[in-house]
Protein backbone atom coordinates (compact mmCIF):
# COMPACT_ATOMS: atom_id res chain seq x y z
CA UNK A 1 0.00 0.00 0.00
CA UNK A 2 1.44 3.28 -0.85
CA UNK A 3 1.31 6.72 1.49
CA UNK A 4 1.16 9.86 -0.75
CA UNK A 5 2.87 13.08 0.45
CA UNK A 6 2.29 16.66 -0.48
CA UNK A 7 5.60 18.24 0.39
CA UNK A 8 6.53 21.85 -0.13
CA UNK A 9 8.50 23.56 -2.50
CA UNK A 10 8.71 27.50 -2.53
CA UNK A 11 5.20 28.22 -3.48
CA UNK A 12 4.11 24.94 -4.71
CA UNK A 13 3.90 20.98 -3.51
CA UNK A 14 5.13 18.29 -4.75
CA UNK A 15 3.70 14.97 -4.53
CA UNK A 16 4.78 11.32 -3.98
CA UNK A 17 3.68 8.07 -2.94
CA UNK A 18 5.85 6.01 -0.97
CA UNK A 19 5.05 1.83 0.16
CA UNK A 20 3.93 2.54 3.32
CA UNK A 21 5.64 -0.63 5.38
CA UNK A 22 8.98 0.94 4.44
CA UNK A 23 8.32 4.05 6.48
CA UNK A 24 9.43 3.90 9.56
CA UNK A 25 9.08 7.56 10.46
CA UNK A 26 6.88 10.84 9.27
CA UNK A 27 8.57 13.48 11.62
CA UNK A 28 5.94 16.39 12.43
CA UNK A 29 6.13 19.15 14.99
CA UNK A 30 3.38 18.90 18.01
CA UNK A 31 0.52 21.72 17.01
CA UNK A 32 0.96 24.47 19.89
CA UNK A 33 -1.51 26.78 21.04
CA UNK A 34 -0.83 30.55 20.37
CA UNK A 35 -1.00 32.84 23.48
CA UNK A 36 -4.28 34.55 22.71
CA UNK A 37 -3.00 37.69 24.92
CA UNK A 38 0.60 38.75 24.73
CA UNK A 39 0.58 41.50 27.82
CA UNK A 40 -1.68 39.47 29.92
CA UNK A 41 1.25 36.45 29.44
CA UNK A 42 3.83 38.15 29.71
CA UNK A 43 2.75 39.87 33.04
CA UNK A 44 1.95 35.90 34.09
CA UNK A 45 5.15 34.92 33.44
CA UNK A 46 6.95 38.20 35.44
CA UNK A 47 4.56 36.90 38.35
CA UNK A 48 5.47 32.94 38.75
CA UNK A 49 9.19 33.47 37.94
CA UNK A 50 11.25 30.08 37.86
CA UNK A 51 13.76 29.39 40.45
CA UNK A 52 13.70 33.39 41.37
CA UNK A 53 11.51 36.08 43.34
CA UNK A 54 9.24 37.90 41.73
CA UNK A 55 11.04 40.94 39.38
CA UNK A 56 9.30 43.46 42.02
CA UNK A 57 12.00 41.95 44.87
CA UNK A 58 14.90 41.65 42.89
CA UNK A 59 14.86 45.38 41.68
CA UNK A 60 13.86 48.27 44.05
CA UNK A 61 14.26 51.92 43.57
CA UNK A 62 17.38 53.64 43.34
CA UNK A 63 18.61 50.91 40.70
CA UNK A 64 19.96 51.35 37.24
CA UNK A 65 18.85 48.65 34.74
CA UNK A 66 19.66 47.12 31.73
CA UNK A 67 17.69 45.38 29.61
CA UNK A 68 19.76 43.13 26.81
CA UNK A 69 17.82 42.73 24.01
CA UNK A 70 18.28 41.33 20.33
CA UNK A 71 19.12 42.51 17.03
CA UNK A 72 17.30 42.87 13.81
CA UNK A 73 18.57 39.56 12.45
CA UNK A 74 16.25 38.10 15.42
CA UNK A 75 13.41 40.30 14.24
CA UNK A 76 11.10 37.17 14.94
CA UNK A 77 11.82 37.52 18.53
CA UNK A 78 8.90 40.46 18.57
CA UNK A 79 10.46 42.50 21.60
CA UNK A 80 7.95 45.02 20.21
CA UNK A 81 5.24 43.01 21.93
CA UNK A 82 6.68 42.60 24.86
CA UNK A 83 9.09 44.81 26.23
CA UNK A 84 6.11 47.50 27.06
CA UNK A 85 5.05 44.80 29.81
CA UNK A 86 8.68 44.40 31.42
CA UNK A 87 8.72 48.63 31.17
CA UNK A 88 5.56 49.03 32.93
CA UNK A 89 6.85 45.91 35.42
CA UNK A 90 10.25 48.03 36.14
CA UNK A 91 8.38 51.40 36.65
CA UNK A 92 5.86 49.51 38.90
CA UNK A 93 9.08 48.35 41.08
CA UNK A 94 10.10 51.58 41.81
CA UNK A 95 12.29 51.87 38.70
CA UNK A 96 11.51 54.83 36.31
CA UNK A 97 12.36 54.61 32.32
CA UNK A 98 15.09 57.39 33.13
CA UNK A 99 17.03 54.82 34.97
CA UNK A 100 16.76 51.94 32.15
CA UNK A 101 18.96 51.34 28.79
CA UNK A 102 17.76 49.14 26.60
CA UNK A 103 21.12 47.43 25.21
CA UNK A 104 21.18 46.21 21.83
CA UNK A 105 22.69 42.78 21.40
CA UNK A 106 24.32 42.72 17.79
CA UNK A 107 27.45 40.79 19.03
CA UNK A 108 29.33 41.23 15.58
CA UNK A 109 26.60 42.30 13.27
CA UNK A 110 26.24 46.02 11.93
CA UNK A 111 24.83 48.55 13.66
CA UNK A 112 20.70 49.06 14.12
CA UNK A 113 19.56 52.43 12.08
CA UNK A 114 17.33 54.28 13.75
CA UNK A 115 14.44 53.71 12.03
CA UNK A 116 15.69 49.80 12.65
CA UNK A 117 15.29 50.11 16.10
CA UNK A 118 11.58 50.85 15.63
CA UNK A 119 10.81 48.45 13.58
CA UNK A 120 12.63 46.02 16.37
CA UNK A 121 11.34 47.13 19.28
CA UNK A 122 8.29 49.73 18.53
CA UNK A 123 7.97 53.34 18.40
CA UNK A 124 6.76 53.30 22.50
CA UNK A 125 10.05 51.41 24.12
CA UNK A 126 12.19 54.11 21.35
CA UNK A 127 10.82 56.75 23.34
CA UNK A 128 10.50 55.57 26.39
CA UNK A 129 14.03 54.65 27.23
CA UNK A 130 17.58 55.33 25.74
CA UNK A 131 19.04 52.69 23.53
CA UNK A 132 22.74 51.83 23.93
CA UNK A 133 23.96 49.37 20.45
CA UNK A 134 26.93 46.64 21.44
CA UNK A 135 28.62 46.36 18.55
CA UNK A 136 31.71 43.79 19.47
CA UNK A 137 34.54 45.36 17.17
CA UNK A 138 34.34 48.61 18.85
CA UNK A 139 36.89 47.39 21.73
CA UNK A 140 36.35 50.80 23.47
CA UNK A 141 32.98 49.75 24.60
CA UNK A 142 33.95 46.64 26.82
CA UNK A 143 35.73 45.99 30.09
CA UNK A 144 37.32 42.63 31.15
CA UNK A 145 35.40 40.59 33.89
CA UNK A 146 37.34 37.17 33.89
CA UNK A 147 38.45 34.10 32.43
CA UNK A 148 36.39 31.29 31.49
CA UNK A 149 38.07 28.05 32.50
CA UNK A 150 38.71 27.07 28.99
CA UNK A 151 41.21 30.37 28.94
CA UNK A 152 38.92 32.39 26.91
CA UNK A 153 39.21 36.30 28.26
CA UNK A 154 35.76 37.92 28.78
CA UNK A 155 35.27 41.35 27.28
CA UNK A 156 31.41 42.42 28.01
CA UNK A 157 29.96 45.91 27.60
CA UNK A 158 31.01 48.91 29.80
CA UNK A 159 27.32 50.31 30.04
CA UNK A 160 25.78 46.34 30.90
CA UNK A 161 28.34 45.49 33.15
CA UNK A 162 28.06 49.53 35.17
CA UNK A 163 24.27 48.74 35.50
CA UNK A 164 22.85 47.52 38.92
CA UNK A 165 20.72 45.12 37.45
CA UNK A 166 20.55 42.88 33.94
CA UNK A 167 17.63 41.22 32.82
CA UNK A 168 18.21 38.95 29.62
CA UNK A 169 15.57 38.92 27.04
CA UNK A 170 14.66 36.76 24.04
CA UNK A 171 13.66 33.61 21.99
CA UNK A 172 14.27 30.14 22.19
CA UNK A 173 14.83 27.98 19.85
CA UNK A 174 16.74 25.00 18.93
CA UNK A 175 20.28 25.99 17.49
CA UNK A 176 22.39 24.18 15.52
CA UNK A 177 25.58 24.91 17.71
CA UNK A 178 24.74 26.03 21.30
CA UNK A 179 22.28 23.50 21.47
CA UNK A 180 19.43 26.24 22.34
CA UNK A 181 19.01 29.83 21.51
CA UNK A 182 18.04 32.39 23.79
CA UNK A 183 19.06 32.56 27.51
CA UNK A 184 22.75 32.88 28.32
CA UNK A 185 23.05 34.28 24.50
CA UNK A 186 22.00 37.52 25.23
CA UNK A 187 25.58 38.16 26.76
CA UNK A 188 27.64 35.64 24.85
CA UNK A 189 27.58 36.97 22.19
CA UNK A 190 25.42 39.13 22.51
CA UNK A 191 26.94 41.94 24.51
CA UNK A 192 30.47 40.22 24.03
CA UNK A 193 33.82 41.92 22.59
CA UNK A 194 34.91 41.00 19.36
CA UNK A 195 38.05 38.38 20.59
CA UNK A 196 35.81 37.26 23.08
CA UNK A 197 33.36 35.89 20.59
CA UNK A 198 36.27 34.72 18.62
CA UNK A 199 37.57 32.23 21.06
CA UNK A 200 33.95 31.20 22.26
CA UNK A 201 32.81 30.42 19.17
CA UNK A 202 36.31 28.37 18.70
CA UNK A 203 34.85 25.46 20.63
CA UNK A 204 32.26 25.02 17.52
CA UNK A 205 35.22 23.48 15.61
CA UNK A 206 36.88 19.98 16.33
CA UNK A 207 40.03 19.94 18.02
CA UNK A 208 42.05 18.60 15.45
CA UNK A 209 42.62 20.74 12.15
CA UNK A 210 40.98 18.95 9.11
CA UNK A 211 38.25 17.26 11.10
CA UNK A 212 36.13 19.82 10.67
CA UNK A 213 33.42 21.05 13.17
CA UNK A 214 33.09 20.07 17.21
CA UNK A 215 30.58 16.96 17.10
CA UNK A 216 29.42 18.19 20.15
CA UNK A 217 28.09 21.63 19.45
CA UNK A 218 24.95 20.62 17.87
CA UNK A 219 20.46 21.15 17.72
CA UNK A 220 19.74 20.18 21.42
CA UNK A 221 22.73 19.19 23.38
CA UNK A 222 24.08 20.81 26.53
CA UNK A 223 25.81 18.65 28.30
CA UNK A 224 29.25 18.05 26.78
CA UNK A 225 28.77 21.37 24.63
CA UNK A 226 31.73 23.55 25.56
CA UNK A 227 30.58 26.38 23.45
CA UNK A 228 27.67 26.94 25.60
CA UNK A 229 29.21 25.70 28.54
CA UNK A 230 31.85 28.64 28.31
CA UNK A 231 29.32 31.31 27.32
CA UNK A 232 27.23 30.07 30.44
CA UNK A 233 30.54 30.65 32.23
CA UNK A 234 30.62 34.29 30.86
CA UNK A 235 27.03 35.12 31.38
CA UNK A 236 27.90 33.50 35.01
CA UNK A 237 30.18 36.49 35.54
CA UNK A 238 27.79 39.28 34.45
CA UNK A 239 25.59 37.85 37.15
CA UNK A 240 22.23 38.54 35.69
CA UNK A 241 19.38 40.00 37.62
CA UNK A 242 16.29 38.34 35.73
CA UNK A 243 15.81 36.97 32.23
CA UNK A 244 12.29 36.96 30.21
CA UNK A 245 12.68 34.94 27.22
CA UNK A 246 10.02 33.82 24.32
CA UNK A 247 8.86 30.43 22.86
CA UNK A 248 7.25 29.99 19.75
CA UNK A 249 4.73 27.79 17.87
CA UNK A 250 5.96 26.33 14.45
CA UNK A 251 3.88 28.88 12.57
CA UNK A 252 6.11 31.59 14.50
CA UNK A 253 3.56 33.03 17.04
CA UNK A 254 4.12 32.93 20.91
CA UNK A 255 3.40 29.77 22.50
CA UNK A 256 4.86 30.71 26.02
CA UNK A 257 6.89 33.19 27.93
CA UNK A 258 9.52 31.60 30.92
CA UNK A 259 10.65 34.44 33.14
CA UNK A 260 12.75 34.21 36.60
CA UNK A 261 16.54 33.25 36.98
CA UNK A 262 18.75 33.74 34.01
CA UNK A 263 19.45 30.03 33.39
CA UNK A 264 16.93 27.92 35.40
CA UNK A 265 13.90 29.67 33.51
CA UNK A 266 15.91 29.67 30.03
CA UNK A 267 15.78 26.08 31.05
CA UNK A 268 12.38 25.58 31.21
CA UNK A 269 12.02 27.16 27.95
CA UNK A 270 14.40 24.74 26.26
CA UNK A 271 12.48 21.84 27.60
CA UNK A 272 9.40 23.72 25.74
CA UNK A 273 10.87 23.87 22.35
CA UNK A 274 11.54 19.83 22.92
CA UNK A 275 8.31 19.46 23.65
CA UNK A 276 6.79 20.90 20.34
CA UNK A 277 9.59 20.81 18.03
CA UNK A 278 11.57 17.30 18.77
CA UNK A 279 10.02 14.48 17.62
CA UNK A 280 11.04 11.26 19.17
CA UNK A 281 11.82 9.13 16.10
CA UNK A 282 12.10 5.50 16.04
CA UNK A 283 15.71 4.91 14.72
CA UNK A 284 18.13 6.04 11.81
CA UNK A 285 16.67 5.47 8.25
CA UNK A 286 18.41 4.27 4.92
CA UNK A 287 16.53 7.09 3.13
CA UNK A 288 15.75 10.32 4.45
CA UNK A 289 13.11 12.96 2.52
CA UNK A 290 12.94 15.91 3.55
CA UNK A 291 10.89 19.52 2.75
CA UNK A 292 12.03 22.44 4.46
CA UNK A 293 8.33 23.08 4.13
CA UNK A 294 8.52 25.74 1.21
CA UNK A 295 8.96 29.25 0.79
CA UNK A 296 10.70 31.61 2.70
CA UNK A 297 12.11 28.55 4.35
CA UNK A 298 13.95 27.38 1.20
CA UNK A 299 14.74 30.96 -0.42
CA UNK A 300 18.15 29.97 -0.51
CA UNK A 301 20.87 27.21 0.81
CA UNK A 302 21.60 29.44 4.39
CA UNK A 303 17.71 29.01 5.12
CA UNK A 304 17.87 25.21 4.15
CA UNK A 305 20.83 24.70 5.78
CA UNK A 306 18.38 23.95 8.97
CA UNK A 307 16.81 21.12 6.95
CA UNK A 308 20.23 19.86 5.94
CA UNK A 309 21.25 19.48 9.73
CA UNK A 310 17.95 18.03 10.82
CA UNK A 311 17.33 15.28 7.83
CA UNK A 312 21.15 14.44 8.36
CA UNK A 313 20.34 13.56 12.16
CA UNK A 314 17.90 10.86 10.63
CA UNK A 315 19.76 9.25 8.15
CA UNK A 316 22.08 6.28 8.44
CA UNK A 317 26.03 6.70 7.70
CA UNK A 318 25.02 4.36 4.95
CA UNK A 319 22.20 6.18 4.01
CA UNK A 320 20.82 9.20 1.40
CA UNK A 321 19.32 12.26 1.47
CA UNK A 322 16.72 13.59 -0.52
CA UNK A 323 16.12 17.59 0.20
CA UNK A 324 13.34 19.56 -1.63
CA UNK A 325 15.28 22.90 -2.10
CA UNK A 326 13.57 25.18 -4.20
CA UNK A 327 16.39 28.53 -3.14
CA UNK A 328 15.36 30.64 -6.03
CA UNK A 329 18.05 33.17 -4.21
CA UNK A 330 20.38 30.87 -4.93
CA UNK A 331 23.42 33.21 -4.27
CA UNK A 332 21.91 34.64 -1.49
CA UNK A 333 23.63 35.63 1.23
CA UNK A 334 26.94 36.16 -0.48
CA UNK A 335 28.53 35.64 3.08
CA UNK A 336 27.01 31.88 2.92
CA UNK A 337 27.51 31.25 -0.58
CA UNK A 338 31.00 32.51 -1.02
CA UNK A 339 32.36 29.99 1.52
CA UNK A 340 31.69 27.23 -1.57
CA UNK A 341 34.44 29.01 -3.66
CA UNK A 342 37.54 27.43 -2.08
CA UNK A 343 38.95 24.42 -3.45
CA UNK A 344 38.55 21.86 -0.99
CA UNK A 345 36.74 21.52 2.45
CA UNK A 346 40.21 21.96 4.16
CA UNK A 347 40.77 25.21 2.87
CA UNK A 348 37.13 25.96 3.68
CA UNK A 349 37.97 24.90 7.80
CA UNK A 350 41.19 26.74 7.95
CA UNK A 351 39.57 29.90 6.73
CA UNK A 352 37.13 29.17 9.28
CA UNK A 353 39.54 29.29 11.64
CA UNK A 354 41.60 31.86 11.09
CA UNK A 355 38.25 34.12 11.13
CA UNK A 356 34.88 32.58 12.57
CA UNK A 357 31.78 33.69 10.98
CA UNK A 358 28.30 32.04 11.40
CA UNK A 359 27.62 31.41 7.32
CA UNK A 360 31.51 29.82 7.50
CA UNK A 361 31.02 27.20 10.14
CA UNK A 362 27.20 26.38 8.36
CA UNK A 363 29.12 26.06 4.93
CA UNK A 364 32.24 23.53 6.90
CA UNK A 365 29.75 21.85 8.28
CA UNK A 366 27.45 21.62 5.24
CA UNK A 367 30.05 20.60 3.11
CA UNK A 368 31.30 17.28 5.60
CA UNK A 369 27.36 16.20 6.05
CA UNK A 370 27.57 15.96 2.09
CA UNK A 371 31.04 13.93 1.69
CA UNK A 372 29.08 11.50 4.00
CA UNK A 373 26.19 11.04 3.29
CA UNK A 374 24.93 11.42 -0.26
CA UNK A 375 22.51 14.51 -0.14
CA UNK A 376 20.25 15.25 -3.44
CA UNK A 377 18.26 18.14 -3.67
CA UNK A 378 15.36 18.61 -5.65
CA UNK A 379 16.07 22.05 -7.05
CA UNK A 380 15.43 24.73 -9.74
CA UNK A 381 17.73 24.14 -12.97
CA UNK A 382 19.80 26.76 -12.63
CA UNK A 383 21.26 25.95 -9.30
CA UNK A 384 22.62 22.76 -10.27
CA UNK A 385 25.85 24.12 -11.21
CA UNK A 386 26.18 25.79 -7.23
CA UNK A 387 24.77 22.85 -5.77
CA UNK A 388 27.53 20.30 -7.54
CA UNK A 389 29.98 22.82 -6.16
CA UNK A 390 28.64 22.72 -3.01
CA UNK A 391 28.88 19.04 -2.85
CA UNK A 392 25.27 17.70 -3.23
CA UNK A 393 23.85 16.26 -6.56
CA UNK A 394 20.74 18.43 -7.98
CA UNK A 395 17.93 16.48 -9.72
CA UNK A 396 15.10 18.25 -11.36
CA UNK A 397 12.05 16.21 -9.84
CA UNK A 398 11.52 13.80 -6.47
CA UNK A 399 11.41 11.18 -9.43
CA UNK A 400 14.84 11.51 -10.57
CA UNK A 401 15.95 11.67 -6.84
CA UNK A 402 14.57 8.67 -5.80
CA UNK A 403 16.33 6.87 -8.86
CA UNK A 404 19.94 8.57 -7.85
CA UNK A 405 19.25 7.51 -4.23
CA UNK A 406 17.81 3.91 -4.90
CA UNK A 407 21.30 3.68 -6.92
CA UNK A 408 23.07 5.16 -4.39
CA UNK A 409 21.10 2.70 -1.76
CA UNK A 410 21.53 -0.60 -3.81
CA UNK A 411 18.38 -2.37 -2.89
CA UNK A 412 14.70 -2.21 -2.83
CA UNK A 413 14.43 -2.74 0.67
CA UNK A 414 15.61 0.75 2.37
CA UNK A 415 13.65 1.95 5.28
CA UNK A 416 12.31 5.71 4.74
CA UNK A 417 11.64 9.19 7.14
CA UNK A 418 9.53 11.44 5.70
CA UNK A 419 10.21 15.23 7.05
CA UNK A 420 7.73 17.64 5.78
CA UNK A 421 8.44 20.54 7.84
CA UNK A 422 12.39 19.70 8.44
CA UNK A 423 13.23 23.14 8.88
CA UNK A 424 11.28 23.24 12.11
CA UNK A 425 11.25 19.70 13.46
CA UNK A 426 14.16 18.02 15.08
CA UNK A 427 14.64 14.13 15.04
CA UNK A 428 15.26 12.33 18.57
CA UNK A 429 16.43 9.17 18.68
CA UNK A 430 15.52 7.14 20.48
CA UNK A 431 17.91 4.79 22.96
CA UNK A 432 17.22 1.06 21.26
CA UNK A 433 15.78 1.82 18.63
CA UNK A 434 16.81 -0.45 15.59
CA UNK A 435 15.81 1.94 12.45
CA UNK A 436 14.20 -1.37 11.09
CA UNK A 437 10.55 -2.40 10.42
């Protein structure tokens, strides 16, 4: 008996039907209930804190406050929404907007405009407090405050670190190399100097040149992840007043808000995103297929590149990918794409290393998922000439890619996960399980 999908691609869908006995797996997020009223939430949240008093006995009058908050590349976050709430909380503490900056976490990115930091925040927080933008390469702006125990110096920002109190604000979200977004991110790197966010991030690579990327900076893990265990370190010595931090559903809305102690409620939000975006799956398959679930999810290889990581945490080492790619801005960013132009995945990692970027370590570890694991990609014509230089083989329809796989697989036989949303959902496997019907 067959099972017919309807998978998407940019705009569109495209269909197949696949012998249902072979499937072992059809990984879907949980459907999540969108807070129906953001302020009234929000305010919830400020009054059960986890593992902390309530905001109104940690602050008191007298206090100057900062509030870290992120940048326009985390525009999803909607701070607009709710930093009004943690205002109104402050003032009601005893704490007037006079006495609060509202820090702008770009780590390394550019600069906010102004008009940028209305559209981030909204027009009311703009004039209601003064902003303050940390923008790591301006070393003038940060102070030392230690030395993680991995030897990594700790430059954080002059007008955070001066200020009574810091709350941490945010989203979380599974990411693919502290484990979890959100939380202890707000300062590392968030409000971190520029070497500072150099040698943290230098725990995302494996210790030996030419094997690439850490394999334990990955979607989900904690324990054992030294990049986030040394930016917990740092956030550790900041010693954080309060944190309010977002969850979302999978169609981007708020599902929760976890407020209290910087990492114990951060916590608790973790465990959230688990519970609606990690599916327990049972076992490894020979074939994964996979949709990043259509446009603006597959606009280009950088957005896929979440697929990529979560079909390749499905597949067997002997296995194939099958990715339905659309990325009709191929090119797109040009500080993703022009990592494919060196010769060879060495020279890829040692540029990495000498300078760490984001798109870099994405592209390094891109390009060793794809010398292990066959990965085809169902994609427009005109990429395939990027995508063979990437390292993946492009096919123009699901049919052609199942014929390169099945030749790739060598038998009829090969077990099959279906990931129709893998931008979103993150496989869990589970302890035992065989991968076999």
């Amino acid at each position: 008996m067959l099972k017919e999908f309807a998978l998407g691609f940019g705009d569109d869908q495209l269909h197949i039907a696949l012998p249902e006995d072979r499937i072992i797996n059809v990984v879907e997020g949980k459907p999540s209930p969108a807070v129906a009223d953001v302020p009234a939430a929000v305010q919830a949240a400020l009054d059960r804190p986890v593992g902390s008093p309530p905001l109104g006995e940690i602050v008191r009058a007298g206090d100057t406050v900062a509030i870290i908050a992120s940048d326009i590349t985390r525009l999803w976050v909607r701070h607009d929404l709710f930093l009004p709430v943690l205002l109104n909380a402050l003032n009601a503490a005893g704490v007037p907007d006079s006495s609060i900056k509202l820090v702008v976490a770009l780590g390394a990115h550019r600069r906010h405009t102004p008009q940028e930091n209305i559209l981030v925040y909204g027009q009311e927080v703009v004039d209601r407090v003064s902003l303050v933008q940390s923008y790591a390469p301006a070393e003038e702006d940060f102070v030392y405050v230690g030395t993680t125990s991995r030897g990594v110096k700790t430059f954080l920002n002059k007008h955070v670190v001066a200020a009574d109190k810091v709350i941490l604000t945010g989203g979380v979200v599974y990411h693919l190399m502290a484990g979890f977004g959100g939380g202890r991110k707000a300062v590392m790197p968030g409000i971190s100097g520029y070497s500072t966010i150099q040698g943290n991030h230098s725990f995302c690579l494996h210790d030996i040149v030419g094997q690439g990327v850490s394999p334990h900076c990955v979607s989900g893990k904690l324990e054992g992840n030294h990049m986030h265990e040394d930016m917990t370190e740092m956030a550790a010595m900041l010693k954080p007043a309060f944190l309010l931090n977002a969850v979302f559903t999978p169609e981007g809305r708020f599902a929760r808000f976890v407020a209290g102690h910087w990492y114990d409620a951060w916590l608790e939000g973790c465990r959230t995103v688990e519970s609606i975006f990690g599916v327990p799956v049972n076992g490894k398959a020979d074939l994964v297929l996979a949709s990043a679930g259509g446009f603006p999810k597959d606009i280009n290889l950088y957005q896929g590149s979440k697929t990529i990581d979560n079909a390749y945490m499905a597949v067997k080492e002997t296995g194939a990918v099958i990715l339905l790619l659309e990325c009709r801005d191929i090119l797109e960013p040009p500080d993703f794409s022009g990592w494919f132009d060196y010769q060879s995945l060495y020279d890829r990692e040692l540029a990495l290393r000498k300078g760490f970027t984001v798109p870099g370590f994405v592209a390094v570890k891109c390009g060793l998922m794809f010398k292990k694991v066959p990965h085809i990609v169902v994609t427009r014509p005109e990429n395939r000439a990027f995508m063979a230089k990437a390292g993946m083989i492009a096919a123009a329809s699901i049919e052609e890619a199942m014929a390169i796989a099945e030749k790739h697989l060598g038998r009829k036989d090969y077990t099959i996960t279906v990931m129709p949303h893998a931008a979103n959902t993150v496989p869990l496997v589970q302890p035992g399980a065989s991968g076999e019907k």
